[in-house]
PDB file of N, CA and C in Angstrom:
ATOM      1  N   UNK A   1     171.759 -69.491-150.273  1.00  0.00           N
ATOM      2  CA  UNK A   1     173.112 -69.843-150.662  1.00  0.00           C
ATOM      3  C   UNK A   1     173.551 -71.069-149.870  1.00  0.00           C
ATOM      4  N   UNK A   2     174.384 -71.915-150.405  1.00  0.00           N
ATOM      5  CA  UNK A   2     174.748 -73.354-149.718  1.00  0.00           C
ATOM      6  C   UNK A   2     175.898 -73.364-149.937  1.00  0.00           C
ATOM      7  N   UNK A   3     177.051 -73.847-148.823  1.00  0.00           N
ATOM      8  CA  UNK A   3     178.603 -73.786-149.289  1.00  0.00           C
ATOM      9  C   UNK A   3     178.768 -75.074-148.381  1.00  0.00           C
ATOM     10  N   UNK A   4     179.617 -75.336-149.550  1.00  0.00           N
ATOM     11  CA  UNK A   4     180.391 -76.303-148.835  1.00  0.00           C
ATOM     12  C   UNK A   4     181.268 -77.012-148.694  1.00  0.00           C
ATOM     13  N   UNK A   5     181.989 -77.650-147.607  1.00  0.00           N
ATOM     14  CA  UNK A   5     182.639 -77.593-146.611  1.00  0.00           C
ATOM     15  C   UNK A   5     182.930 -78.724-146.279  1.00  0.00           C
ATOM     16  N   UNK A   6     184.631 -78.738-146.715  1.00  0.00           N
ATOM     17  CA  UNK A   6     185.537 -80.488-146.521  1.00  0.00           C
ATOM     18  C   UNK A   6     185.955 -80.313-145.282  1.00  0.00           C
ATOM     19  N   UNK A   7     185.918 -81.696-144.906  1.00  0.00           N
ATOM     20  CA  UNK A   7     186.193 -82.294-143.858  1.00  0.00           C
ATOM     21  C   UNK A   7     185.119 -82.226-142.099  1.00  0.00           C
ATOM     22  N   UNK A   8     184.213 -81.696-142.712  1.00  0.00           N
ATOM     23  CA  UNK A   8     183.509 -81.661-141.576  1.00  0.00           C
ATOM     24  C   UNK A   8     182.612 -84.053-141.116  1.00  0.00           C
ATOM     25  N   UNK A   9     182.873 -83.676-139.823  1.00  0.00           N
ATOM     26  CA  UNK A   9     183.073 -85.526-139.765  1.00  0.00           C
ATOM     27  C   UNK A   9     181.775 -85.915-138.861  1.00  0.00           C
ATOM     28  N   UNK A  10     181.556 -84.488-137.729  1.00  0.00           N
ATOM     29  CA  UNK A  10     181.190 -84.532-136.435  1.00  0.00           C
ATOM     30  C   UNK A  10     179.934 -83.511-136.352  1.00  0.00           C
ATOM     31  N   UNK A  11     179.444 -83.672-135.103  1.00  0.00           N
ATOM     32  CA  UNK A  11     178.604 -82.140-134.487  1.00  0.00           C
ATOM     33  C   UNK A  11     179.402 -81.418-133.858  1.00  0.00           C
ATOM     34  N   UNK A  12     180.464 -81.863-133.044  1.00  0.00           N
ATOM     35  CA  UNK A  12     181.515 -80.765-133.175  1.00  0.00           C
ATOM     36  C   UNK A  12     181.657 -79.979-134.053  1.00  0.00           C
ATOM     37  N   UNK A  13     182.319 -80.564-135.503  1.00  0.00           N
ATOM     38  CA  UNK A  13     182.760 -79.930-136.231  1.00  0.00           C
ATOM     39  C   UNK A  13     181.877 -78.723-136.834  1.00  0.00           C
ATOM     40  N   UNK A  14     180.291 -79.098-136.867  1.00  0.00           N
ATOM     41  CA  UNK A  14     179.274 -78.079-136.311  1.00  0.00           C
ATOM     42  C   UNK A  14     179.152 -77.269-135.656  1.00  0.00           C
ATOM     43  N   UNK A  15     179.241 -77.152-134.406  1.00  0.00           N
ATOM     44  CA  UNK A  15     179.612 -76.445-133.600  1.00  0.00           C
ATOM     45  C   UNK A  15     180.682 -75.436-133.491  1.00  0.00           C
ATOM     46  N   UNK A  16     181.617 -75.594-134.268  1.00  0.00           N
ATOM     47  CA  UNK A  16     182.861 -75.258-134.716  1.00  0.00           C
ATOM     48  C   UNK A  16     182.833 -74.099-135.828  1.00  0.00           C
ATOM     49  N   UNK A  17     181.892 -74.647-137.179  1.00  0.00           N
ATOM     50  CA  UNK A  17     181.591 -74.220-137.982  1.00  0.00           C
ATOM     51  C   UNK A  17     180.527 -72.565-137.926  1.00  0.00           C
ATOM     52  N   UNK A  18     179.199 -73.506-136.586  1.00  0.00           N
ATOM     53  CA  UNK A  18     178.846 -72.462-136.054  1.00  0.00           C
ATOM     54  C   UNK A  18     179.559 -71.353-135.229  1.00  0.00           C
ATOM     55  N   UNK A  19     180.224 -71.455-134.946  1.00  0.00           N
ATOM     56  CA  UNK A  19     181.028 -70.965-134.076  1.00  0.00           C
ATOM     57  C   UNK A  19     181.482 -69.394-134.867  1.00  0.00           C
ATOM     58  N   UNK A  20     182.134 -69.825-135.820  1.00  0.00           N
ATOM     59  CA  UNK A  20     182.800 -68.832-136.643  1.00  0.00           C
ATOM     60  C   UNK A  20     181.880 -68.103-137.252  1.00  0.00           C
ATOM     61  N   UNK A  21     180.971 -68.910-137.716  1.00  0.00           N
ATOM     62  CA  UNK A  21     179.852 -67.723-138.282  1.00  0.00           C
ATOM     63  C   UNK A  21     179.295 -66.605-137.699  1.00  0.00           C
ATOM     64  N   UNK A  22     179.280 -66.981-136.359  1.00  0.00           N
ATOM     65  CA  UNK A  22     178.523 -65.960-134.918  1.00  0.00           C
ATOM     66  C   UNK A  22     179.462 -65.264-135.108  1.00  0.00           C
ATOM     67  N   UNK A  23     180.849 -64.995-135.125  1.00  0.00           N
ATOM     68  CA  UNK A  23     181.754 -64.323-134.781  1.00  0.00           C
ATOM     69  C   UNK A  23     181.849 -63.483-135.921  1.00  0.00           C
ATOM     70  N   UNK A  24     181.563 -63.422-137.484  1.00  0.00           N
ATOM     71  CA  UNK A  24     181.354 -62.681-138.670  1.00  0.00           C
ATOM     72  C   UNK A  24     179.843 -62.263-138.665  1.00  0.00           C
ATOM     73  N   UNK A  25     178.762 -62.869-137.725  1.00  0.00           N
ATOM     74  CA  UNK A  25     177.233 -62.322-137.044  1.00  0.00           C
ATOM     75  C   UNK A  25     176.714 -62.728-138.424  1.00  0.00           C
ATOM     76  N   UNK A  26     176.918 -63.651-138.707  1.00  0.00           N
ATOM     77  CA  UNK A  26     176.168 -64.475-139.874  1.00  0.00           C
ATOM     78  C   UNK A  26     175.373 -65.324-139.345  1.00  0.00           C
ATOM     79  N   UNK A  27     173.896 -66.045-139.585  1.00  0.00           N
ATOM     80  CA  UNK A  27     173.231 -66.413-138.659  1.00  0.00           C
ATOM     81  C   UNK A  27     172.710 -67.421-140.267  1.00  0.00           C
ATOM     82  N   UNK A  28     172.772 -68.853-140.030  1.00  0.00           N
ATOM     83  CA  UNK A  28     172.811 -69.898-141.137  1.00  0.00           C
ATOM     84  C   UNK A  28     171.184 -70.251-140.708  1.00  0.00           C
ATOM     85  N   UNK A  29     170.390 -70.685-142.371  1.00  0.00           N
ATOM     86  CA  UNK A  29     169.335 -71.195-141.710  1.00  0.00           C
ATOM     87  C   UNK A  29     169.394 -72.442-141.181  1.00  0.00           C
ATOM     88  N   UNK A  30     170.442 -73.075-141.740  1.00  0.00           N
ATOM     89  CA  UNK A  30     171.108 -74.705-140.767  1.00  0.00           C
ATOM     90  C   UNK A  30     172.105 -75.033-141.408  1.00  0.00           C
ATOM     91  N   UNK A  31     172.711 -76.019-140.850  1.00  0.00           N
ATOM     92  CA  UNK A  31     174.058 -76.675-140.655  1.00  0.00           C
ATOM     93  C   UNK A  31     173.810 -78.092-140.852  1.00  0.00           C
ATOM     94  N   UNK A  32     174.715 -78.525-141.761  1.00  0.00           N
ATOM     95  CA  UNK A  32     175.030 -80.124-141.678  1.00  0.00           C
ATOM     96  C   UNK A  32     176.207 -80.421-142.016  1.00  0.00           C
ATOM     97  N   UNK A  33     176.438 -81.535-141.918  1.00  0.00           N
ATOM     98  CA  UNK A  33     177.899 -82.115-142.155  1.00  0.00           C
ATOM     99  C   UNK A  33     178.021 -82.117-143.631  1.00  0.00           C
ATOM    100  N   UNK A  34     178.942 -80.467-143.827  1.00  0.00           N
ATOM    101  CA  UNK A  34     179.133 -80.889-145.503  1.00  0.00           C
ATOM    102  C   UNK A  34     178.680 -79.329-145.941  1.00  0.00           C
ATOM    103  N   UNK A  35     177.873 -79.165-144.983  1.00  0.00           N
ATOM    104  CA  UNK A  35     176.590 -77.795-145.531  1.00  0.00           C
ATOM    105  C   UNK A  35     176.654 -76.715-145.175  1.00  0.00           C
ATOM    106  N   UNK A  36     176.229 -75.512-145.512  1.00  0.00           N
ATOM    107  CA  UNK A  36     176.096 -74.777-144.592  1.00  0.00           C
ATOM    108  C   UNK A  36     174.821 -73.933-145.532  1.00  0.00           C
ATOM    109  N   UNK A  37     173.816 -73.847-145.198  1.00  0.00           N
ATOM    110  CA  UNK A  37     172.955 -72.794-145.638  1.00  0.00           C
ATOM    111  C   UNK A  37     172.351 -71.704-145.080  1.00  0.00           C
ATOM    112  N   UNK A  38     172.789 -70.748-145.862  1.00  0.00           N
ATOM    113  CA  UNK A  38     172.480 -69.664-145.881  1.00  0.00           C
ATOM    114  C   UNK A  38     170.972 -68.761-146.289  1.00  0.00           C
ATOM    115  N   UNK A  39     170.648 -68.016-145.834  1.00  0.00           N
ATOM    116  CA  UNK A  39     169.243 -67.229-146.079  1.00  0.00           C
ATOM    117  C   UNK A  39     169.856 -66.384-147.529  1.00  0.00           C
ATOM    118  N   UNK A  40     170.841 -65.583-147.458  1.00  0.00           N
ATOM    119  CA  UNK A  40     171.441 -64.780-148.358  1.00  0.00           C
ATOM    120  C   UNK A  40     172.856 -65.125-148.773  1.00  0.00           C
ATOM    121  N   UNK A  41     173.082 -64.446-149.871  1.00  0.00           N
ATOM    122  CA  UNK A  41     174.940 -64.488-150.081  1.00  0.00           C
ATOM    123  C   UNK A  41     175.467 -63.677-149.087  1.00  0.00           C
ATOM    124  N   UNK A  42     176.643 -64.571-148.870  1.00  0.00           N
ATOM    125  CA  UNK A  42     177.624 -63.644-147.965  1.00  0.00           C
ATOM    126  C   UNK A  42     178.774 -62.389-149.146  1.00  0.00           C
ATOM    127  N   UNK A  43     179.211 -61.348-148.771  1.00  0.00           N
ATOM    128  CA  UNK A  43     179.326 -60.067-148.911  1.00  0.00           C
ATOM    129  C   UNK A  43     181.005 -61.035-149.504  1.00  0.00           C
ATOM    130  N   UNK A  44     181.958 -60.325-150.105  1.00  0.00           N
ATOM    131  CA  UNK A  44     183.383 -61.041-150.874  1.00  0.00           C
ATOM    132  C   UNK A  44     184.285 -61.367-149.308  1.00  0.00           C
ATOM    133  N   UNK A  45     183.953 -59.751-148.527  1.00  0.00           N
ATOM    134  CA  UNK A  45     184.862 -59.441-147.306  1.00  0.00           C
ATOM    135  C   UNK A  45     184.393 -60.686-146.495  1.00  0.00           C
ATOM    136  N   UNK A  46     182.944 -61.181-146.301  1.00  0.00           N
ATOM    137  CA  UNK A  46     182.514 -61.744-145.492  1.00  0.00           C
ATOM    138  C   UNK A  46     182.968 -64.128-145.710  1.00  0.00           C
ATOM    139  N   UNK A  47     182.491 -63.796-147.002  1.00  0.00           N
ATOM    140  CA  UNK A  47     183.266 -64.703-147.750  1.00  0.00           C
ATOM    141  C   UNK A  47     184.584 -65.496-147.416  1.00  0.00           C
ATOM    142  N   UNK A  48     185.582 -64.619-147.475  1.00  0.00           N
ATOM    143  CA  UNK A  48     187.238 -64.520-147.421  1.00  0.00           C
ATOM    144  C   UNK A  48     187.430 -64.605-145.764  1.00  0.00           C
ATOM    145  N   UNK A  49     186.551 -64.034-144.891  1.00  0.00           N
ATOM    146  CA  UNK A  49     187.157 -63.495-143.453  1.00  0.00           C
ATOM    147  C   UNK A  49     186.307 -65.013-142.997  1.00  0.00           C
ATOM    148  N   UNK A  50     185.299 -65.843-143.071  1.00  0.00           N
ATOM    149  CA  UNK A  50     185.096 -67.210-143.420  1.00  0.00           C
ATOM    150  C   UNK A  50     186.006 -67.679-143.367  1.00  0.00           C
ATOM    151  N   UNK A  51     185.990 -68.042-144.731  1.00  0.00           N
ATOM    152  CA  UNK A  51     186.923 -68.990-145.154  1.00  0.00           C
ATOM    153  C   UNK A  51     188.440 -69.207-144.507  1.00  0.00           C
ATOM    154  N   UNK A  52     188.767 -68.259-144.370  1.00  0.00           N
ATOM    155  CA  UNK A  52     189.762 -68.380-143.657  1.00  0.00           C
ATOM    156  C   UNK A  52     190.261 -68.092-142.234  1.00  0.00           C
ATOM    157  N   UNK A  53     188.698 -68.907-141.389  1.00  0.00           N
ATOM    158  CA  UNK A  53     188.738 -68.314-139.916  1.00  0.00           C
ATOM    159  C   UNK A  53     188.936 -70.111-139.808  1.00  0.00           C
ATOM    160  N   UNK A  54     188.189 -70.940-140.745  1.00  0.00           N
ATOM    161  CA  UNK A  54     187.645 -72.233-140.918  1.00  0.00           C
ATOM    162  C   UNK A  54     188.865 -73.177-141.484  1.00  0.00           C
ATOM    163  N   UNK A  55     189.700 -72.291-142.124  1.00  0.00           N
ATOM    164  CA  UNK A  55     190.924 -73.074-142.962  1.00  0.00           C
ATOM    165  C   UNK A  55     191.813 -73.575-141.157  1.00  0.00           C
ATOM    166  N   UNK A  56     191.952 -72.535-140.835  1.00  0.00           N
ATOM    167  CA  UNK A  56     192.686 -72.794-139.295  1.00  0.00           C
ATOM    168  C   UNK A  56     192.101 -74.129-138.733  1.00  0.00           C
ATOM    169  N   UNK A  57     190.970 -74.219-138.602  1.00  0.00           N
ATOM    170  CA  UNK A  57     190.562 -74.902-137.761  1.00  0.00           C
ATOM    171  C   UNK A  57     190.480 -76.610-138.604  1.00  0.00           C
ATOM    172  N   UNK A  58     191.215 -76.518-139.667  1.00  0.00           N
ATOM    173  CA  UNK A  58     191.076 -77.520-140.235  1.00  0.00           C
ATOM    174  C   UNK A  58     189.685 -78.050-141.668  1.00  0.00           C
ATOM    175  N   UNK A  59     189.178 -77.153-141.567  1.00  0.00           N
ATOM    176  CA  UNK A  59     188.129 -76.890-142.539  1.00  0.00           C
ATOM    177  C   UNK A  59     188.286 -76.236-143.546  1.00  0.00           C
ATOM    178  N   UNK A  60     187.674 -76.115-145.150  1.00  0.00           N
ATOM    179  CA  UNK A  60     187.720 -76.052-146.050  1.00  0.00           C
ATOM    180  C   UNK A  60     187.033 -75.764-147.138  1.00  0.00           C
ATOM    181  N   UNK A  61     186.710 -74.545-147.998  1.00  0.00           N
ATOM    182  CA  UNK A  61     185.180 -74.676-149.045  1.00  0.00           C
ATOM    183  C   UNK A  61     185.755 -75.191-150.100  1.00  0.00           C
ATOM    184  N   UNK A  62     184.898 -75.789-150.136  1.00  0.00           N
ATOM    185  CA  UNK A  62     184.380 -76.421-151.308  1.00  0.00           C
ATOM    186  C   UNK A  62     183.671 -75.908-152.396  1.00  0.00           C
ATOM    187  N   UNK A  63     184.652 -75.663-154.180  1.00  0.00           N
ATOM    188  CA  UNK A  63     184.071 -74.845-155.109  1.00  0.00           C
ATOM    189  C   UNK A  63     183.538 -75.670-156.265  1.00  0.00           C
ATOM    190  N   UNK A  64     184.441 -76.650-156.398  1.00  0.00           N
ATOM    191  CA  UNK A  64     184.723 -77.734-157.257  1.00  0.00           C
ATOM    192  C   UNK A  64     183.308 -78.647-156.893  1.00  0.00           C
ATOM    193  N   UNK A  65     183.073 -78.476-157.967  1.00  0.00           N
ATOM    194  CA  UNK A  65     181.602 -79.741-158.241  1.00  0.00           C
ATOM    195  C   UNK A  65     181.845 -81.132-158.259  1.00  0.00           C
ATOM    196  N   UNK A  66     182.931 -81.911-158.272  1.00  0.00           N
ATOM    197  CA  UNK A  66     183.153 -82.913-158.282  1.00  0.00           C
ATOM    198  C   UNK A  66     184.039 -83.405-156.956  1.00  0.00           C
ATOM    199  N   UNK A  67     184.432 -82.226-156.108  1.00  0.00           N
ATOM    200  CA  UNK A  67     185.099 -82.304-154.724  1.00  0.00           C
ATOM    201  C   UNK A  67     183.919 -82.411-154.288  1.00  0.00           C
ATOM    202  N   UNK A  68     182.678 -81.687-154.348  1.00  0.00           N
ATOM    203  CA  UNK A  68     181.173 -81.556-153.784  1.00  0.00           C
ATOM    204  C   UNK A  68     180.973 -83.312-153.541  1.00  0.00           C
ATOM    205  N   UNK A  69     181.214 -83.904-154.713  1.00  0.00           N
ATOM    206  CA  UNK A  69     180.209 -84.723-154.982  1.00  0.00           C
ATOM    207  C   UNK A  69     181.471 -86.089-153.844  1.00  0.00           C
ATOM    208  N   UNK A  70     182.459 -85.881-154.064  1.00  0.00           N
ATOM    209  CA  UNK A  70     183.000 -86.911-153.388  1.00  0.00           C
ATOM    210  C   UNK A  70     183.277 -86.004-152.027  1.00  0.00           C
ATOM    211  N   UNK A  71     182.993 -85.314-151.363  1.00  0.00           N
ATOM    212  CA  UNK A  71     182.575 -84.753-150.063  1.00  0.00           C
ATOM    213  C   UNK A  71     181.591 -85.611-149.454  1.00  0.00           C
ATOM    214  N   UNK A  72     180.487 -85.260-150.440  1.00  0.00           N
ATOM    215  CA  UNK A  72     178.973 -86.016-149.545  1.00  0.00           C
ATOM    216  C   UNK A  72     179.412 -87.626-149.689  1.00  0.00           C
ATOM    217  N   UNK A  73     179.759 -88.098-150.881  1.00  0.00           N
ATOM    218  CA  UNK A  73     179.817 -89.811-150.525  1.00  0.00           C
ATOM    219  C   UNK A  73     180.835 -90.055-149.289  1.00  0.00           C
ATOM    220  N   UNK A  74     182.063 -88.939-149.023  1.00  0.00           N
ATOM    221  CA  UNK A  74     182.720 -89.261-147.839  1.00  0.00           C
ATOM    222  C   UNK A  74     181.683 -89.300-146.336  1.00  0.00           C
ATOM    223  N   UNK A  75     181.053 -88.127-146.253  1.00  0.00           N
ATOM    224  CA  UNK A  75     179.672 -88.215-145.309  1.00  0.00           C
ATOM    225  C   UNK A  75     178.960 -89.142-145.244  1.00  0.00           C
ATOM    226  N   UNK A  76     178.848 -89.760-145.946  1.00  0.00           N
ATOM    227  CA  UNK A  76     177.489 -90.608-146.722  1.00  0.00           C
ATOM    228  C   UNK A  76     178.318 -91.846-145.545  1.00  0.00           C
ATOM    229  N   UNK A  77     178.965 -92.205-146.015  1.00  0.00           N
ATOM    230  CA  UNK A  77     180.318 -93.292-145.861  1.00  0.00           C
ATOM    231  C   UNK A  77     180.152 -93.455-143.948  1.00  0.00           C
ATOM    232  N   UNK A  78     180.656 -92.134-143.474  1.00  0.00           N
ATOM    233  CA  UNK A  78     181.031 -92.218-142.252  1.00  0.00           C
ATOM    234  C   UNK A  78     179.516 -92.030-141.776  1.00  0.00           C
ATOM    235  N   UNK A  79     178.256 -91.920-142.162  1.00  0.00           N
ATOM    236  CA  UNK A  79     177.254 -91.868-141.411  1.00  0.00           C
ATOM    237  C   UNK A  79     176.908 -93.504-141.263  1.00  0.00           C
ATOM    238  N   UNK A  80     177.180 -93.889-142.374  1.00  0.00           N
ATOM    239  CA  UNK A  80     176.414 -95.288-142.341  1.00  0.00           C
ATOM    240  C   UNK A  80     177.675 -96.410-141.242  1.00  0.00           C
ATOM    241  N   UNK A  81     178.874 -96.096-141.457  1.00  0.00           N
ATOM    242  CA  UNK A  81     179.789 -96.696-140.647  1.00  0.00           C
ATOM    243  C   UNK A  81     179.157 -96.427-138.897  1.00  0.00           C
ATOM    244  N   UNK A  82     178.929 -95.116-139.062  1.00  0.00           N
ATOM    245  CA  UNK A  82     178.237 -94.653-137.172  1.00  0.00           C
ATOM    246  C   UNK A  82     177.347 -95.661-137.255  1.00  0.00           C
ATOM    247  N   UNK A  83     176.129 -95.838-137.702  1.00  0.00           N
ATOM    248  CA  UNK A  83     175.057 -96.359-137.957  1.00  0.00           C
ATOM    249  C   UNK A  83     175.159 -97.555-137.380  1.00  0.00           C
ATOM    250  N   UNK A  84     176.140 -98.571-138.185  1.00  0.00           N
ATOM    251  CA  UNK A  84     176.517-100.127-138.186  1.00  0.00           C
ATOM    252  C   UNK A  84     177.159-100.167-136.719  1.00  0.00           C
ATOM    253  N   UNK A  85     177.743 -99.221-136.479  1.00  0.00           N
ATOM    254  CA  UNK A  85     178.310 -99.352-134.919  1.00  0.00           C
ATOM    255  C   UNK A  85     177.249 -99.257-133.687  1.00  0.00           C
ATOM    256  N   UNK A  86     176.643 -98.287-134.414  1.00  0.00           N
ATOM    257  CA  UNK A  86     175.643 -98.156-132.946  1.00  0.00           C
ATOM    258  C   UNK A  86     174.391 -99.251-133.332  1.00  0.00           C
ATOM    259  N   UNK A  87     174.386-100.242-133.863  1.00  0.00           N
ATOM    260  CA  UNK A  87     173.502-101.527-133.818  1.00  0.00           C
ATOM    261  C   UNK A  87     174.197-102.526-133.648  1.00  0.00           C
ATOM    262  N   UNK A  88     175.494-102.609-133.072  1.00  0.00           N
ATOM    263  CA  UNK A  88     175.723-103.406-132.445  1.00  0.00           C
ATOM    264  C   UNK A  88     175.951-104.107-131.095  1.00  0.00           C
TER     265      UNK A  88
END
């Protein structure tokens, strides 16, 4: 399962993300900016108690296929901006 997840910018925000999952003892097979994958589906309770541990913290799922798609070009965007900075 893959969800995902506006406004993540950082490895913080990773960290963050991870964070909450440990605390519902959900264990992701990895994390990226944008991502979150999962081995299995999460349970409706598990879902909801998510989502809205993550809304607090400024985070957000993502259901909408076309929020998806302008999510990652926002990522896309701020990776390559890091990029150009750190070669200079």
């Amino acid at each position: 399962m893959t969800i995902f997840v506006k406004n993540m910018v950082c490895d913080r925000c990773i960290m963050m993300v991870q964070s909450e999952l440990s605390k519902i003892e959900i264990t992701p097979v990895s994390i990226e900016l944008g991502k979150i994958f999962l081995s299995e589906k999460l349970s409706e309770l598990q879902f909801a108690a998510f989502a809205n541990s993550i809304k607090k913290l400024g985070f957000e799922i993502i259901n909408e296929k076309d929020l998806k798609v302008v999510e990652q070009v926002h990522i896309t965007l701020l990776s390559l901006l890091e990029f150009q900075n750190s070669n200079k």
